[in-house]
C-alpha atoms as a PDB file:
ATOM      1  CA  UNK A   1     -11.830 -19.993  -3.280  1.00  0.00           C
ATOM      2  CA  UNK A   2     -12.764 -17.698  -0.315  1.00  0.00           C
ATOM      3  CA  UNK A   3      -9.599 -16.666   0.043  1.00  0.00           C
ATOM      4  CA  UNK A   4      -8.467 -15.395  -3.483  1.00  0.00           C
ATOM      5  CA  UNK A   5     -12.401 -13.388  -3.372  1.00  0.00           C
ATOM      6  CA  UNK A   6     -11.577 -11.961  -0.561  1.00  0.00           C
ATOM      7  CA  UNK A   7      -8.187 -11.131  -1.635  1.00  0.00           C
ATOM      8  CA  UNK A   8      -8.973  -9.787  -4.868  1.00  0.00           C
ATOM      9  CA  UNK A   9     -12.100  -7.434  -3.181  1.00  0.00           C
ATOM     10  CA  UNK A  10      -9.531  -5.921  -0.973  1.00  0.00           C
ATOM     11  CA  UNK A  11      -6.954  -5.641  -3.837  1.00  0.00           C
ATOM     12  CA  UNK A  12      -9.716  -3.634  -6.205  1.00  0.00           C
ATOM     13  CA  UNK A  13     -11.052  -1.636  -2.904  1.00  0.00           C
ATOM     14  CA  UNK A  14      -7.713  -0.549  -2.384  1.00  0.00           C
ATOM     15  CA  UNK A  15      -7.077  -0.043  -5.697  1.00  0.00           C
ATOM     16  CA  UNK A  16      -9.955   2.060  -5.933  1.00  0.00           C
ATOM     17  CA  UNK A  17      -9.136   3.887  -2.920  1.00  0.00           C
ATOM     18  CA  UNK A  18      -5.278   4.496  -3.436  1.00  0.00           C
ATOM     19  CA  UNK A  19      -5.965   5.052  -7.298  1.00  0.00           C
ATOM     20  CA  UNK A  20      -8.639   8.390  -6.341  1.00  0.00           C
ATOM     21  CA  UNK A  21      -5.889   9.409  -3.978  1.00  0.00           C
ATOM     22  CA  UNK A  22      -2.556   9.013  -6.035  1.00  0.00           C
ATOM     23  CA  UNK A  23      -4.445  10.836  -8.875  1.00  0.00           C
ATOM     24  CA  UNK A  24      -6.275  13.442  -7.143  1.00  0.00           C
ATOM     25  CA  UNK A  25      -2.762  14.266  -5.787  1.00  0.00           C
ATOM     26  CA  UNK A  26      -1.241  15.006  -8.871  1.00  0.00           C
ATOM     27  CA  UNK A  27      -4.327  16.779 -10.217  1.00  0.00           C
ATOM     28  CA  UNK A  28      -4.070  18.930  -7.451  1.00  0.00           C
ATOM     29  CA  UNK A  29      -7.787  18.314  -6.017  1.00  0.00           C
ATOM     30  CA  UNK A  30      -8.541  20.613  -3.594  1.00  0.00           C
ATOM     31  CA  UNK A  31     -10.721  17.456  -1.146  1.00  0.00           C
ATOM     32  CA  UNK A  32      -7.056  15.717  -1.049  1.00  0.00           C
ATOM     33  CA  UNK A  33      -4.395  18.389  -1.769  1.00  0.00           C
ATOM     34  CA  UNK A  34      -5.765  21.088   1.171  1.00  0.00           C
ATOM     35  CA  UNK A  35      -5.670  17.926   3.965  1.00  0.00           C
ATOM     36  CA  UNK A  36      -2.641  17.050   2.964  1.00  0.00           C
ATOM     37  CA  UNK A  37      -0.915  20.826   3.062  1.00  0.00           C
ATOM     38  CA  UNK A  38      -2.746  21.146   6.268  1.00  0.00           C
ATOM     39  CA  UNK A  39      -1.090  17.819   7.793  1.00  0.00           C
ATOM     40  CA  UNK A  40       2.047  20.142   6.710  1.00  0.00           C
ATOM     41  CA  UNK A  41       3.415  18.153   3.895  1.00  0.00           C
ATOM     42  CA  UNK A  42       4.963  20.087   1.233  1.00  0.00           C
ATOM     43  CA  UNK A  43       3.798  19.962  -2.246  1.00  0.00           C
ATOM     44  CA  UNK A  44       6.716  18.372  -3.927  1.00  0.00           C
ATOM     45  CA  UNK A  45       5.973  15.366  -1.441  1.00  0.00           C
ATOM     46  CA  UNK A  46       2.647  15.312  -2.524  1.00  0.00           C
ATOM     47  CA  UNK A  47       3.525  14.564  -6.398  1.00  0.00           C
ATOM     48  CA  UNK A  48       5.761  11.899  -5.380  1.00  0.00           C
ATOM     49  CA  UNK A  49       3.175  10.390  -3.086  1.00  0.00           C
ATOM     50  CA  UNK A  50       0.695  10.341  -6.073  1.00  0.00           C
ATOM     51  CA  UNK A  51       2.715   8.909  -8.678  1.00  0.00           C
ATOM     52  CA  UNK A  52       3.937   6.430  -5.870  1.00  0.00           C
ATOM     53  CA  UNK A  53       0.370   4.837  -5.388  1.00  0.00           C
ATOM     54  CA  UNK A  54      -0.474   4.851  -8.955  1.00  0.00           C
ATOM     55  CA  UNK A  55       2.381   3.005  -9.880  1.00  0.00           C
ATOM     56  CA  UNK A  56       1.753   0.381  -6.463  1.00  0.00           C
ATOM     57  CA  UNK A  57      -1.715  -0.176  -7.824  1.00  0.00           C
ATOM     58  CA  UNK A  58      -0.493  -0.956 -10.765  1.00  0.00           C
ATOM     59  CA  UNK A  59       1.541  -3.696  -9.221  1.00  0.00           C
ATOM     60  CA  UNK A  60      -1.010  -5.076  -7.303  1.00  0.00           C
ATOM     61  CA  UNK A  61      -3.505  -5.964  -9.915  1.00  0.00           C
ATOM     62  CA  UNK A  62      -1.418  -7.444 -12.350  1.00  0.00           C
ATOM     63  CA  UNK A  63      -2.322 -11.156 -10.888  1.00  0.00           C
ATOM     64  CA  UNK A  64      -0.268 -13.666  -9.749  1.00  0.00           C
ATOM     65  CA  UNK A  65       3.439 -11.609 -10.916  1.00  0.00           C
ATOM     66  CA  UNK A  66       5.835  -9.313  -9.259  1.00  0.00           C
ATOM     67  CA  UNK A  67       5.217 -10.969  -5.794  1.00  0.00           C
ATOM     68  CA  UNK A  68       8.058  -9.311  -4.222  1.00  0.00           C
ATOM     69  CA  UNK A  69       7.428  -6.227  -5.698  1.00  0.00           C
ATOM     70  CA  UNK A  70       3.971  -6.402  -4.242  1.00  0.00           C
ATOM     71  CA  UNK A  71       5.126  -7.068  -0.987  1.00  0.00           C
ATOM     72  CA  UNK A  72       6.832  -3.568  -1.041  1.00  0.00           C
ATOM     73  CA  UNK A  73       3.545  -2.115  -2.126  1.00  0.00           C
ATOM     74  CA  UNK A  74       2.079  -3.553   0.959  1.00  0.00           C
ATOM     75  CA  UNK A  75       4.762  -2.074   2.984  1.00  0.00           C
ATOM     76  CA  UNK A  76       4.439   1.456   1.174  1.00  0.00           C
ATOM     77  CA  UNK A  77       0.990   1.514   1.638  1.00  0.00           C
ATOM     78  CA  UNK A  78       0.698   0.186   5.272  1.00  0.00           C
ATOM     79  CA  UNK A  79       3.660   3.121   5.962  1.00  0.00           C
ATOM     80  CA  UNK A  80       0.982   5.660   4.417  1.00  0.00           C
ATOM     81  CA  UNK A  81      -1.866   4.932   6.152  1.00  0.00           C
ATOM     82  CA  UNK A  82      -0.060   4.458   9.360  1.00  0.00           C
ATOM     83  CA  UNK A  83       1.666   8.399   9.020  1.00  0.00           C
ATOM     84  CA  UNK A  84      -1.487   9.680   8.049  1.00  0.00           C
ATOM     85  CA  UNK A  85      -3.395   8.147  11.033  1.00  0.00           C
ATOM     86  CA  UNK A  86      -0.626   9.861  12.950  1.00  0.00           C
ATOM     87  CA  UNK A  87      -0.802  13.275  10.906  1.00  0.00           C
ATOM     88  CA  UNK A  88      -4.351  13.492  11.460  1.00  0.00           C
ATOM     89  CA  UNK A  89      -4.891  13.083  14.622  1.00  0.00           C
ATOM     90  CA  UNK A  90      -1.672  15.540  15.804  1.00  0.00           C
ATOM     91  CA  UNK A  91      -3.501  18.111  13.688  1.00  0.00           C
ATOM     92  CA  UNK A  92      -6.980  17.398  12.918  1.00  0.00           C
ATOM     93  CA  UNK A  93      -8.428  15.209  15.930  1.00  0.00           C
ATOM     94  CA  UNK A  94      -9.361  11.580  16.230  1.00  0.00           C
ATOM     95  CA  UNK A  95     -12.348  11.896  14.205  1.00  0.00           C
ATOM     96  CA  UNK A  96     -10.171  12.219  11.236  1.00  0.00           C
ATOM     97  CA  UNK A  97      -8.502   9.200  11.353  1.00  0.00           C
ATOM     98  CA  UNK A  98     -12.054   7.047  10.825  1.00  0.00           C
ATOM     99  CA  UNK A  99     -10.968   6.768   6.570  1.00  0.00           C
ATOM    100  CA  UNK A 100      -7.281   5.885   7.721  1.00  0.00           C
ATOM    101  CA  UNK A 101      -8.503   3.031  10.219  1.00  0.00           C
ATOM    102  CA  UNK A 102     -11.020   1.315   7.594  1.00  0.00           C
ATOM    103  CA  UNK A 103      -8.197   1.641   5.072  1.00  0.00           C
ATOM    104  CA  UNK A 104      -5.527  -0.381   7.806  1.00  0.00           C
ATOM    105  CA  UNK A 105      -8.395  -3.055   7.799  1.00  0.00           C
ATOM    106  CA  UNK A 106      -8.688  -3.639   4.400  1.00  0.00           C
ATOM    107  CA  UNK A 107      -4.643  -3.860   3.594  1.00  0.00           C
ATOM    108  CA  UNK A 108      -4.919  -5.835   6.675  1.00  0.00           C
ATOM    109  CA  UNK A 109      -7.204  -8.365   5.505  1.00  0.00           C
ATOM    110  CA  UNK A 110      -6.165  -8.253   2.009  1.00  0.00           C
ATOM    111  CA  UNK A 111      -2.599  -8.701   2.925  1.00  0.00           C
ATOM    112  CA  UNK A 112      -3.511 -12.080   5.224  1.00  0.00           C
ATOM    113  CA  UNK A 113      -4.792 -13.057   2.169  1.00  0.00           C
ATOM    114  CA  UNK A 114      -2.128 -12.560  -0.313  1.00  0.00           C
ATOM    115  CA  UNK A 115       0.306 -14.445   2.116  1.00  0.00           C
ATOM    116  CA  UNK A 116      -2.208 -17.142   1.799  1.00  0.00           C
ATOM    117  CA  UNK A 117      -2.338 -17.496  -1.261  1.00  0.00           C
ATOM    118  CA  UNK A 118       2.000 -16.566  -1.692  1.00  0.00           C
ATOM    119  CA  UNK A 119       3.256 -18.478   1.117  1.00  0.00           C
ATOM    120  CA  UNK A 120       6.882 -17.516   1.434  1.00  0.00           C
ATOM    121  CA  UNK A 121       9.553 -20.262   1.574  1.00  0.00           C
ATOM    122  CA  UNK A 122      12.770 -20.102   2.775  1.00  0.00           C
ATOM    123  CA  UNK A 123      15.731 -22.353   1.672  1.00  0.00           C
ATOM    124  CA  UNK A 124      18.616 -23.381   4.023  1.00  0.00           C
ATOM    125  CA  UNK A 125      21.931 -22.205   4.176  1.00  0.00           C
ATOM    126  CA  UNK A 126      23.684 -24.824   2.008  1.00  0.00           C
ATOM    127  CA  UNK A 127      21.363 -24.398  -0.747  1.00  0.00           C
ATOM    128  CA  UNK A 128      22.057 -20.453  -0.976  1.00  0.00           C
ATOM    129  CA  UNK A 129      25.741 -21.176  -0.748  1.00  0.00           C
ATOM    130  CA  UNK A 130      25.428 -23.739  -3.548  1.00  0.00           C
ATOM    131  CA  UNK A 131      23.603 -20.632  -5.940  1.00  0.00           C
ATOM    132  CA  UNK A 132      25.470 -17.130  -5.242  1.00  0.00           C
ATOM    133  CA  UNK A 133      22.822 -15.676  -7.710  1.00  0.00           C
ATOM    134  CA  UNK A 134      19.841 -16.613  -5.682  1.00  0.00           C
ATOM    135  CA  UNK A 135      21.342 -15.757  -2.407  1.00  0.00           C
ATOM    136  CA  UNK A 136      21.911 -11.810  -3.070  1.00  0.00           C
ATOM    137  CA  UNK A 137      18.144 -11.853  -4.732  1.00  0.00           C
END
């Protein structure tokens, strides 16, 4: 029971989190949008970035489905926190990596959790040969 709590607090924190961002990117917020320009990402990047994390939270809280799709959510948003760690402090100094670093903690923890919970299995060799379909999935 620990486990799926502490799974499903780090799913809604970063939900929460990732949610403000994506849509405070594409409503052009000047708290988000000016950082960003300043890191020296250019606006159409911005937009994608926003509808990107809206549509990965939407993944991750629909429980218990799209597992693999979720695991690509993970990726995207360990990939974003990780270049803006590295954006801010080229440009803006360590002190402006603190959000970035709490935010790696929590997909941290949340994603130990999730794997947890979704323990991935592997199959052998002969059993992919004996279903094509499931092999290139």
């Amino acid at each position: 029971m620990n486990t799926k709590t502490i799974y499903w607090i780090g799913t809604i924190l970063i939900s929460l989190w990732f949610g403000a961002s994506g849509f405070f990117e594409l409503t052009k917020n000047p708290i988000v949008w000016d950082i960003t320009v300043q890191l020296g990402y250019p606006a159409h990047f911005i937009y994608i970035l926003g509808v990107a994390k809206l549509l990965g939270i939407a993944v991750l809280l629909i429980p218990g489905k799209l597992l693999r799709l979720k695991e690509w959510v993970f990726a995207g948003i360990f990939f974003d926190i990780i270049f803006a760690f590295f954006s801010k402090i080229s440009v803006l100094g360590l002190p402006a990596t603190v959000d970035a670093m709490i935010a790696f903690t929590i997909i941290t923890v949340t994603y130990v959790m999730f794997r947890s919970l979704y323990p991935v299995t592997y199959s052998s060799n002969s059993d992919l040969r004996k279903d094509p379909i499931s092999a290139s999935v």
